[in-house]
N, C-alpha and C. Protein backbone atom coordinates (compact mmCIF):
# COMPACT_ATOMS: atom_id res chain seq x y z
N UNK A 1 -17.03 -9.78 9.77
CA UNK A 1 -15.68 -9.45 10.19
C UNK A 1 -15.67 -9.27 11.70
N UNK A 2 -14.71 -10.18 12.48
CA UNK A 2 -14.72 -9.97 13.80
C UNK A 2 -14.21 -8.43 14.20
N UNK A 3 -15.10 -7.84 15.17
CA UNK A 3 -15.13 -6.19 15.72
C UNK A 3 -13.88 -6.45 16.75
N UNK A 4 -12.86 -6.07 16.82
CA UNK A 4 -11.91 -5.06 17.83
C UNK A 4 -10.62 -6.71 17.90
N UNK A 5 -10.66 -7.22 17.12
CA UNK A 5 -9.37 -8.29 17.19
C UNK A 5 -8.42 -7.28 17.10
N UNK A 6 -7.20 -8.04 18.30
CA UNK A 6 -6.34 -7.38 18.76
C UNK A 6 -5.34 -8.24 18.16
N UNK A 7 -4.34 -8.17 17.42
CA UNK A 7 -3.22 -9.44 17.68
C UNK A 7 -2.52 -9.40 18.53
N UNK A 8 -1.99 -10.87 18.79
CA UNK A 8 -1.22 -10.70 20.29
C UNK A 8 0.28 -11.21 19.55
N UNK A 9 1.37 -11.68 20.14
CA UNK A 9 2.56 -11.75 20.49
C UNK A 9 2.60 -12.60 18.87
N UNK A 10 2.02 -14.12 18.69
CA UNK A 10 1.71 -15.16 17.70
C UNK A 10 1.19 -14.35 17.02
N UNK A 11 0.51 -13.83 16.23
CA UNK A 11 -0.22 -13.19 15.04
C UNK A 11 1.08 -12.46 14.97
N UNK A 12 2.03 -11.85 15.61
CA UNK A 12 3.00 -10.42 14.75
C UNK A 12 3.94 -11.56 14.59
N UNK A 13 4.12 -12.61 15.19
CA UNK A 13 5.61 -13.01 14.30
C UNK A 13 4.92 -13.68 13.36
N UNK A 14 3.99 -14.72 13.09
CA UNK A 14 3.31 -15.53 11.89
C UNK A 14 3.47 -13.77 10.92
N UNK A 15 2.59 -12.69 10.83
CA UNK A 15 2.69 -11.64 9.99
C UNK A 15 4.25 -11.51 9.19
N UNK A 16 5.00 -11.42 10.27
CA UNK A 16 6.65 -11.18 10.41
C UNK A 16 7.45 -12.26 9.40
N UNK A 17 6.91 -13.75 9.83
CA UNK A 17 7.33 -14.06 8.42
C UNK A 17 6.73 -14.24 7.17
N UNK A 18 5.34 -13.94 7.61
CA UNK A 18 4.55 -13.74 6.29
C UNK A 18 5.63 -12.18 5.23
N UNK A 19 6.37 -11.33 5.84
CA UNK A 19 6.47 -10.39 5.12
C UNK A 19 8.08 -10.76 4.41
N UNK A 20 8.23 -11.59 4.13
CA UNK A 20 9.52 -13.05 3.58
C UNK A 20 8.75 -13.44 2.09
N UNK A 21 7.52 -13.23 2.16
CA UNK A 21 6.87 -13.71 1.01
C UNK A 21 5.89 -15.16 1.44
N UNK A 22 6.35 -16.00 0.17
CA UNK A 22 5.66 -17.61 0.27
C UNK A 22 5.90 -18.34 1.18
N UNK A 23 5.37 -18.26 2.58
CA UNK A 23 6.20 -19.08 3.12
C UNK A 23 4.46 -20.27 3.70
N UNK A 24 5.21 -21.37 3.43
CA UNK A 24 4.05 -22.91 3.60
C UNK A 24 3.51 -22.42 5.27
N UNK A 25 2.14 -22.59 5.53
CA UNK A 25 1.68 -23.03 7.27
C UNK A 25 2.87 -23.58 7.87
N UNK A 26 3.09 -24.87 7.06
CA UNK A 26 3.46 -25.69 7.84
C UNK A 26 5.11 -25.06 8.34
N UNK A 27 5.58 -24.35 7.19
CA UNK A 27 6.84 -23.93 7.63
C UNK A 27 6.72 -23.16 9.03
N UNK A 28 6.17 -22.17 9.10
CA UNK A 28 5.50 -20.98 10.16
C UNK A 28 5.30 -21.81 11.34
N UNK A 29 4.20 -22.75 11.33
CA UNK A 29 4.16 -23.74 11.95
C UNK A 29 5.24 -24.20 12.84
N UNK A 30 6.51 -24.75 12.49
CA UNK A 30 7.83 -24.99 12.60
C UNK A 30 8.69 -24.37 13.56
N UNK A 31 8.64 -23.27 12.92
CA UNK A 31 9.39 -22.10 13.34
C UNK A 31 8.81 -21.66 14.64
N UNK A 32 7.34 -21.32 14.54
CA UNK A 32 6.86 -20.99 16.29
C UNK A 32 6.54 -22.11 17.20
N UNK A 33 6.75 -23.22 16.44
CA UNK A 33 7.00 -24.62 17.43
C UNK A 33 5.14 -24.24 18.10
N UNK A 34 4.22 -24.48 16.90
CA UNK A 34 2.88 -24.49 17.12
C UNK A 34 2.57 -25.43 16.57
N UNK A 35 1.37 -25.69 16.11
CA UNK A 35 0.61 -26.40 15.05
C UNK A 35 0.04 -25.75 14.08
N UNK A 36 -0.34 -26.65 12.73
CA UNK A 36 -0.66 -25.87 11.18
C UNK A 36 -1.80 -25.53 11.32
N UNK A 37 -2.99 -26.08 12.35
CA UNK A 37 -3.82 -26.22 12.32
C UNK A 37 -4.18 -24.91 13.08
N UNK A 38 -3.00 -24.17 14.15
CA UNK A 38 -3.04 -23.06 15.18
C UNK A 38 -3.15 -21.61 13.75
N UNK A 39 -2.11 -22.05 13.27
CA UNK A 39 -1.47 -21.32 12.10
C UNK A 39 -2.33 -21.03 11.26
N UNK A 40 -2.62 -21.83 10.19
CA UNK A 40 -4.66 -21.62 9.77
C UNK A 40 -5.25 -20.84 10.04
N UNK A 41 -5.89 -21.67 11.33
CA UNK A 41 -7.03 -20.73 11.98
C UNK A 41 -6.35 -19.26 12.38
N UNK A 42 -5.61 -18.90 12.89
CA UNK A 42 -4.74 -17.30 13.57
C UNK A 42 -4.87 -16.69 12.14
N UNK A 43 -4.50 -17.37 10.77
CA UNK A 43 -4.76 -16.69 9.17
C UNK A 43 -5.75 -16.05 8.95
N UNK A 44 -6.85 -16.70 8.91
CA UNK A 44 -8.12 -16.77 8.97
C UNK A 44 -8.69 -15.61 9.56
N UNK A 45 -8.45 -15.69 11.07
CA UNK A 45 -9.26 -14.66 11.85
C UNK A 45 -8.77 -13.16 11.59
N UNK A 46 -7.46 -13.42 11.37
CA UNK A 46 -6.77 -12.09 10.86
C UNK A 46 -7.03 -11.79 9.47
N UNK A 47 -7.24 -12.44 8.28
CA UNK A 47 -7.71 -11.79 7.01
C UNK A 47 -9.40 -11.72 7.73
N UNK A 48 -10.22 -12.58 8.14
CA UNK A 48 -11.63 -11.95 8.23
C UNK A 48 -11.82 -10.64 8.86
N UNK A 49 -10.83 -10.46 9.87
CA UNK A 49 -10.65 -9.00 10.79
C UNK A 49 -10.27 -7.55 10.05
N UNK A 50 -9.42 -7.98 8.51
CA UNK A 50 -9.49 -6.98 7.98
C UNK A 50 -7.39 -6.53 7.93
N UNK A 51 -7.05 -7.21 9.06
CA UNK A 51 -6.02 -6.87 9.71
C UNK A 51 -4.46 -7.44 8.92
N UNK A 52 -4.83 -8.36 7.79
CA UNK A 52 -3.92 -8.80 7.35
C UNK A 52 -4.56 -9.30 5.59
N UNK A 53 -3.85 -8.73 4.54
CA UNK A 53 -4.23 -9.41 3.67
C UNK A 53 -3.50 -9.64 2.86
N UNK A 54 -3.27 -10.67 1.42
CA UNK A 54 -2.28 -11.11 0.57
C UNK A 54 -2.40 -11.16 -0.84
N UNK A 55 -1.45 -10.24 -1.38
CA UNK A 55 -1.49 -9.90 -2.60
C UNK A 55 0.00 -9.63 -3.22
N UNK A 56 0.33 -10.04 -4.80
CA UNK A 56 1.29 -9.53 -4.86
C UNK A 56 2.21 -8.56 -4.90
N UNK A 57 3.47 -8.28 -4.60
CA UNK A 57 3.95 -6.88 -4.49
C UNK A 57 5.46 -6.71 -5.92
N UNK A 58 5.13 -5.93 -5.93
CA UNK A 58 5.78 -5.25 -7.15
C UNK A 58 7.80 -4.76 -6.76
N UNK A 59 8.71 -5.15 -7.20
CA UNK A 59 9.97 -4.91 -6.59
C UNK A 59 10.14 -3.68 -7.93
N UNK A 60 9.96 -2.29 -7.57
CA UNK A 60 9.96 -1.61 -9.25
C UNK A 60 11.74 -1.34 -9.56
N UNK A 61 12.49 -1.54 -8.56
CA UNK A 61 14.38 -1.56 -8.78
C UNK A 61 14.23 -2.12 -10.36
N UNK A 62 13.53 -3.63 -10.53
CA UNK A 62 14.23 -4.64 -11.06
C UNK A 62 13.43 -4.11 -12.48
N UNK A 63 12.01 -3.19 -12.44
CA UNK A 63 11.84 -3.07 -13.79
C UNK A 63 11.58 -1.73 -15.25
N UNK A 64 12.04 -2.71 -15.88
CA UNK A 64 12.73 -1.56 -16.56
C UNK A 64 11.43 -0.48 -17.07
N UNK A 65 11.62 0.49 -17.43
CA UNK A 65 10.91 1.67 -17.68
C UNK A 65 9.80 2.10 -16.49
N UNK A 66 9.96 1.46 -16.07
CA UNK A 66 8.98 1.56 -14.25
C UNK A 66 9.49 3.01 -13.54
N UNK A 67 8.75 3.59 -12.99
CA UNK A 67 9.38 4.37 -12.07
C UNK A 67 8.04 4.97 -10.77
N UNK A 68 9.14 4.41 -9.92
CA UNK A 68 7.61 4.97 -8.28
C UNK A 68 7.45 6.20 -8.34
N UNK A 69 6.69 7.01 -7.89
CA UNK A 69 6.54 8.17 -7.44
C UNK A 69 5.72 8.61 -6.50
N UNK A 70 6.31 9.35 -5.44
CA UNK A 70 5.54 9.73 -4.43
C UNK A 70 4.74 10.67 -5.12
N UNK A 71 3.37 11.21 -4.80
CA UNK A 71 3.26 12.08 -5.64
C UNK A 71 1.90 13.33 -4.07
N UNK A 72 2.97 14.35 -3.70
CA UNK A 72 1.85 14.57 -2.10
C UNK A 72 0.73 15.81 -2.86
N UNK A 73 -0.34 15.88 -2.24
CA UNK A 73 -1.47 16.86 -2.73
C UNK A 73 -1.99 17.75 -2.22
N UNK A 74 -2.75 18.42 -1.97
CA UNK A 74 -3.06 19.41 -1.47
C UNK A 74 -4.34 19.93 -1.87
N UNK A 75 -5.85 19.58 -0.72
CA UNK A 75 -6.91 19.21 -1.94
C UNK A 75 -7.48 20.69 -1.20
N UNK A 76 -8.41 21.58 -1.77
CA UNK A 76 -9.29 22.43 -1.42
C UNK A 76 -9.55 22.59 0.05
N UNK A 77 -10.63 21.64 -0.02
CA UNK A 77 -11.53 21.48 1.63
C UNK A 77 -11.24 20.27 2.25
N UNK A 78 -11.06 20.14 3.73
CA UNK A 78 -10.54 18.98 4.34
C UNK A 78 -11.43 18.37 4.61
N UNK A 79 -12.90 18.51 4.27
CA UNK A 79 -14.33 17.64 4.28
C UNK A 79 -14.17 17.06 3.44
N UNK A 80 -13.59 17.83 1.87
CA UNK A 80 -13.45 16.28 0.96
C UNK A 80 -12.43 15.51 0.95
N UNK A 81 -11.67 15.33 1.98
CA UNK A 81 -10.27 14.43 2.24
C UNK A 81 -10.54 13.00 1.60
N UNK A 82 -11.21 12.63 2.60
CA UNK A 82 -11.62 10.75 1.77
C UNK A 82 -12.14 10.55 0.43
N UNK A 83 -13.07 11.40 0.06
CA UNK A 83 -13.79 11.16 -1.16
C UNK A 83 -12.71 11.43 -1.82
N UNK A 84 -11.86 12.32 -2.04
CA UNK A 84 -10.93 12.63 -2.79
C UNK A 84 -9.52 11.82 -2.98
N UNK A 85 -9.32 10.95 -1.77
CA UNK A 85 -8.21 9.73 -1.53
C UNK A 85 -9.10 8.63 -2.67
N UNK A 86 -10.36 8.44 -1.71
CA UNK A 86 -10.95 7.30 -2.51
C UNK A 86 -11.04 7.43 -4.09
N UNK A 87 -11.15 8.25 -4.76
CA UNK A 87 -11.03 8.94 -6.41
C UNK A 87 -9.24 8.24 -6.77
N UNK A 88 -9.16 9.04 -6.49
CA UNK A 88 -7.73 9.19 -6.17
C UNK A 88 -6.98 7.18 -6.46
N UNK A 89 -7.57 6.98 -5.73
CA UNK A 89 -7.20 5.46 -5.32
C UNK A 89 -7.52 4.49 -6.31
N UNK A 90 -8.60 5.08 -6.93
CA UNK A 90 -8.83 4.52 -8.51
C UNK A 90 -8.55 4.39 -9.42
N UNK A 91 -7.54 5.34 -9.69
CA UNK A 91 -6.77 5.97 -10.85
C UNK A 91 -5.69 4.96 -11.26
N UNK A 92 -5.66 4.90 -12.75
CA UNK A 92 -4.60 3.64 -13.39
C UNK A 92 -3.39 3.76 -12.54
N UNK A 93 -2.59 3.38 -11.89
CA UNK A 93 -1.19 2.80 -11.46
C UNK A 93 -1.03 3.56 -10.30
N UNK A 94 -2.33 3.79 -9.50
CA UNK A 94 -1.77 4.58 -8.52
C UNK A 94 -2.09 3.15 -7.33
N UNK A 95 -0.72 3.08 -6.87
CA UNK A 95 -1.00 1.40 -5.63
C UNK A 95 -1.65 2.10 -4.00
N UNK A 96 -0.98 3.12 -3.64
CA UNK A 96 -1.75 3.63 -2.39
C UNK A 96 -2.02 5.06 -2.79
N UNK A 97 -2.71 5.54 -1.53
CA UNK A 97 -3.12 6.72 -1.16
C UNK A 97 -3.61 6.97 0.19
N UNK A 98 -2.55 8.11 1.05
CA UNK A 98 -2.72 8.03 2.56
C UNK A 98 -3.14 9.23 2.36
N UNK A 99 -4.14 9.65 3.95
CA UNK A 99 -4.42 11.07 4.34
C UNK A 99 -3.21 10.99 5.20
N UNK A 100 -2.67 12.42 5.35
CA UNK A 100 -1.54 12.68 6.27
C UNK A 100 -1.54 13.61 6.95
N UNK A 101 -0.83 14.50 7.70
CA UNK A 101 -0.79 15.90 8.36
C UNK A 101 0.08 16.31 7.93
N UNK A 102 0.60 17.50 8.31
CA UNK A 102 1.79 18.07 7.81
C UNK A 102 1.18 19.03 6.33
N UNK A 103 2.44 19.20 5.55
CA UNK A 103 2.21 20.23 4.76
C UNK A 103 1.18 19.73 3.48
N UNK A 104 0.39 18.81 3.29
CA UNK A 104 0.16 18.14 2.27
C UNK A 104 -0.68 16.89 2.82
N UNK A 105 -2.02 17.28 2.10
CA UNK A 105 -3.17 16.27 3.11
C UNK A 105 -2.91 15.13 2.42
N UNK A 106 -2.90 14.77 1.03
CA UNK A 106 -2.58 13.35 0.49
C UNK A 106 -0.87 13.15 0.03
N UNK A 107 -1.18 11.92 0.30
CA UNK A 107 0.27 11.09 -0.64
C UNK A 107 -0.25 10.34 -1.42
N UNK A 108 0.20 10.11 -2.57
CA UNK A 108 -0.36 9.15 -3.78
C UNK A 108 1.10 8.19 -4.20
N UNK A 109 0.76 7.05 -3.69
CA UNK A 109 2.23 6.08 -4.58
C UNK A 109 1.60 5.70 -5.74
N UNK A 110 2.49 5.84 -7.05
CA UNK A 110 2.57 5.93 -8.18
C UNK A 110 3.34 4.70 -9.33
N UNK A 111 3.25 4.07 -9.87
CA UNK A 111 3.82 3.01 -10.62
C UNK A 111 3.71 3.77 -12.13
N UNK A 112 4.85 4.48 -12.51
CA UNK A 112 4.67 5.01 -14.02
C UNK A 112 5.54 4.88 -14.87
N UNK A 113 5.29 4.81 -15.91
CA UNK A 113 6.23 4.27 -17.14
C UNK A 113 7.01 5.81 -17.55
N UNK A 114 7.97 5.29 -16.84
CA UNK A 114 9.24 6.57 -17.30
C UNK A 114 8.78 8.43 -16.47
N UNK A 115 9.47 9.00 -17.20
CA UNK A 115 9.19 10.09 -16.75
C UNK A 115 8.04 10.47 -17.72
N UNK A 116 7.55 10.31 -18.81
CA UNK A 116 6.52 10.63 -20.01
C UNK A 116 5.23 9.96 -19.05
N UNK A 117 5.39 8.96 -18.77
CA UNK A 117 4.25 8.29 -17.41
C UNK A 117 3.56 9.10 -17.27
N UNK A 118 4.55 10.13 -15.70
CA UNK A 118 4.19 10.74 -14.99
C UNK A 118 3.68 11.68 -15.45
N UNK A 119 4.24 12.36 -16.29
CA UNK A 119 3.81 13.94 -16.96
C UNK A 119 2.25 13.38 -17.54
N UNK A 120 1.80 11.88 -18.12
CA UNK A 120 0.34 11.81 -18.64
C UNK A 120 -0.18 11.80 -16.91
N UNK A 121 -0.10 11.02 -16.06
CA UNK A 121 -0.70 10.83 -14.78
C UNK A 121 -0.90 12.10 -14.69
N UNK A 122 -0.16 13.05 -14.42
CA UNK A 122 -0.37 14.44 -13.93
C UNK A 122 -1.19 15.08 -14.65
N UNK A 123 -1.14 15.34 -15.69
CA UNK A 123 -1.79 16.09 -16.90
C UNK A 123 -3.23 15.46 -16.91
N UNK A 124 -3.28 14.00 -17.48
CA UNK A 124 -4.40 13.58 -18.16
C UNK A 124 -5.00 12.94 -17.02
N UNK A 125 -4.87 12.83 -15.65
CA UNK A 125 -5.37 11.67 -15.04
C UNK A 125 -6.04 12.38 -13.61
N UNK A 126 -4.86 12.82 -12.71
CA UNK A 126 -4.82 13.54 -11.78
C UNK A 126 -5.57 14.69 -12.09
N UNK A 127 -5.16 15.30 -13.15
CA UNK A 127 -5.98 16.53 -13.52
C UNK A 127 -7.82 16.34 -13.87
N UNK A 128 -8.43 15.39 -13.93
CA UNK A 128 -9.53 15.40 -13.99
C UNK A 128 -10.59 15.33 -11.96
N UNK A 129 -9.58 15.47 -11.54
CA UNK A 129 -10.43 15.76 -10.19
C UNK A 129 -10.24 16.81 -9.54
N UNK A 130 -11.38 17.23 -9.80
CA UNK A 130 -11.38 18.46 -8.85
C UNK A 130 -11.16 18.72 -7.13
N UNK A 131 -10.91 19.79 -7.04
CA UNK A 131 -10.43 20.05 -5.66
C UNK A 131 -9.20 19.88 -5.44
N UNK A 132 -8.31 19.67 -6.17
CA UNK A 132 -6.74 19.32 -6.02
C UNK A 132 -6.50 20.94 -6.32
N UNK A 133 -5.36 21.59 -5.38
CA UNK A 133 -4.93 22.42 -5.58
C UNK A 133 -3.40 22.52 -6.11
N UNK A 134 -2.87 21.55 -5.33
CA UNK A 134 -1.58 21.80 -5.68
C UNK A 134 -0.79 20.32 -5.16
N UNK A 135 0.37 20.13 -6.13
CA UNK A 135 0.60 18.50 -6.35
C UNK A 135 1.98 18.61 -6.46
N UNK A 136 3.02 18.08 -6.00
CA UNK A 136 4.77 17.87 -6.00
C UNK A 136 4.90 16.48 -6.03
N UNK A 137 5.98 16.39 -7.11
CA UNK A 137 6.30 14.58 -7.03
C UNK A 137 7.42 14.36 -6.60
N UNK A 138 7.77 13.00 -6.15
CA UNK A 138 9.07 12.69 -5.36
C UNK A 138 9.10 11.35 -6.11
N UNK A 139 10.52 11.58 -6.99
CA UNK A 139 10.98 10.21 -8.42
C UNK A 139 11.55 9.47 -7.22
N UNK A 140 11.47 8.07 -6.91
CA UNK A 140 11.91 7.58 -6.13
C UNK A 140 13.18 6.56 -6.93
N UNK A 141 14.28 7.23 -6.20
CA UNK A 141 15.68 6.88 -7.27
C UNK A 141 15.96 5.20 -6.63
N UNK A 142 16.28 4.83 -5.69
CA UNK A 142 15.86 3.71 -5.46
C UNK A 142 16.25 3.47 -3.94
N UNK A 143 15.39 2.22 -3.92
CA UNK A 143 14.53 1.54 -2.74
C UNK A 143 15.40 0.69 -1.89
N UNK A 144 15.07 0.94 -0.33
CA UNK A 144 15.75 0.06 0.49
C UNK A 144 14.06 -0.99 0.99
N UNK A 145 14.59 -2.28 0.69
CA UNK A 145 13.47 -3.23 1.82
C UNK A 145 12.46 -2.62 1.21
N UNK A 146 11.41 -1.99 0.20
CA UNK A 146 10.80 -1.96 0.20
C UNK A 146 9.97 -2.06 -1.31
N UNK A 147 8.86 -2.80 -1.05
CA UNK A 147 8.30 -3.90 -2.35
C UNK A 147 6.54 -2.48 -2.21
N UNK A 148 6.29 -2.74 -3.39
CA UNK A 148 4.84 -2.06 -3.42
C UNK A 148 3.78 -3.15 -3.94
């Protein structure tokens, strides 16, 4: 993986319409009045860098019994911050997990079936790691622009 790639001006708009979804090289290509071949390679160096990667994303508006949830935490000791994200990050339907500041060292985004979901996530899932002290969820009623 190339060490300290910076993107410049070309890598944020190619990203920019990468975040449109499917869109062909060659279209991108087009549009920045480059070549496919510029386009490619700029792909490339940016997924080997770490800096860009592609996977599908989830629109949860459109499905039914779905429901997001923020879910923020509050773990023991702030030495086990990562180990405890990384756990954390494992767990059936959980899509992210950030360290943060503020009142609540983790955020956990959540993909759960209904409100019965959440109450097993919490209970049966979340509850098997230790060091969690204390946990508040945020039902996310719905979404502007934003895909998980």
């Amino acid at each position: 993986m190339p060490q300290g790639l910076q993107p410049d001006e070309t890598d944020w708009k190619i990203i920019e319409i990468l975040q449109q979804g499917w869109v062909p090289n060659n279209t991108i290509a087009r549009t920045l009045n480059i070549s496919e071949g510029t386009v490619r390679s700029r792909l490339k160096k940016l997924k080997d860098a770490g800096i860009l990667t592609v996977r599908a994303l989830i629109n949860p508006d459109v499905l039914a019994n779905k429901q997001l949830v923020l879910v923020a935490l509050t773990v023991a000791e702030s030495r086990l911050l990562e180990r405890k994200a990384e756990e954390i990050a494992h767990l059936p339907n959980v899509l992210s997990v950030s360290i943060t500041s503020g009142r609540y060292d983790l955020i956990a985004e959540v993909l759960v079936d209904s409100n019965k979901g959440l109450v097993k996530f919490l209970t049966e899932e979340l509850s098997g790691i230790e060091g969690i002290t204390r946990s508040e969820s945020f039902i996310m009623l719905k979404n502007y622009n934003k895909y998980v």
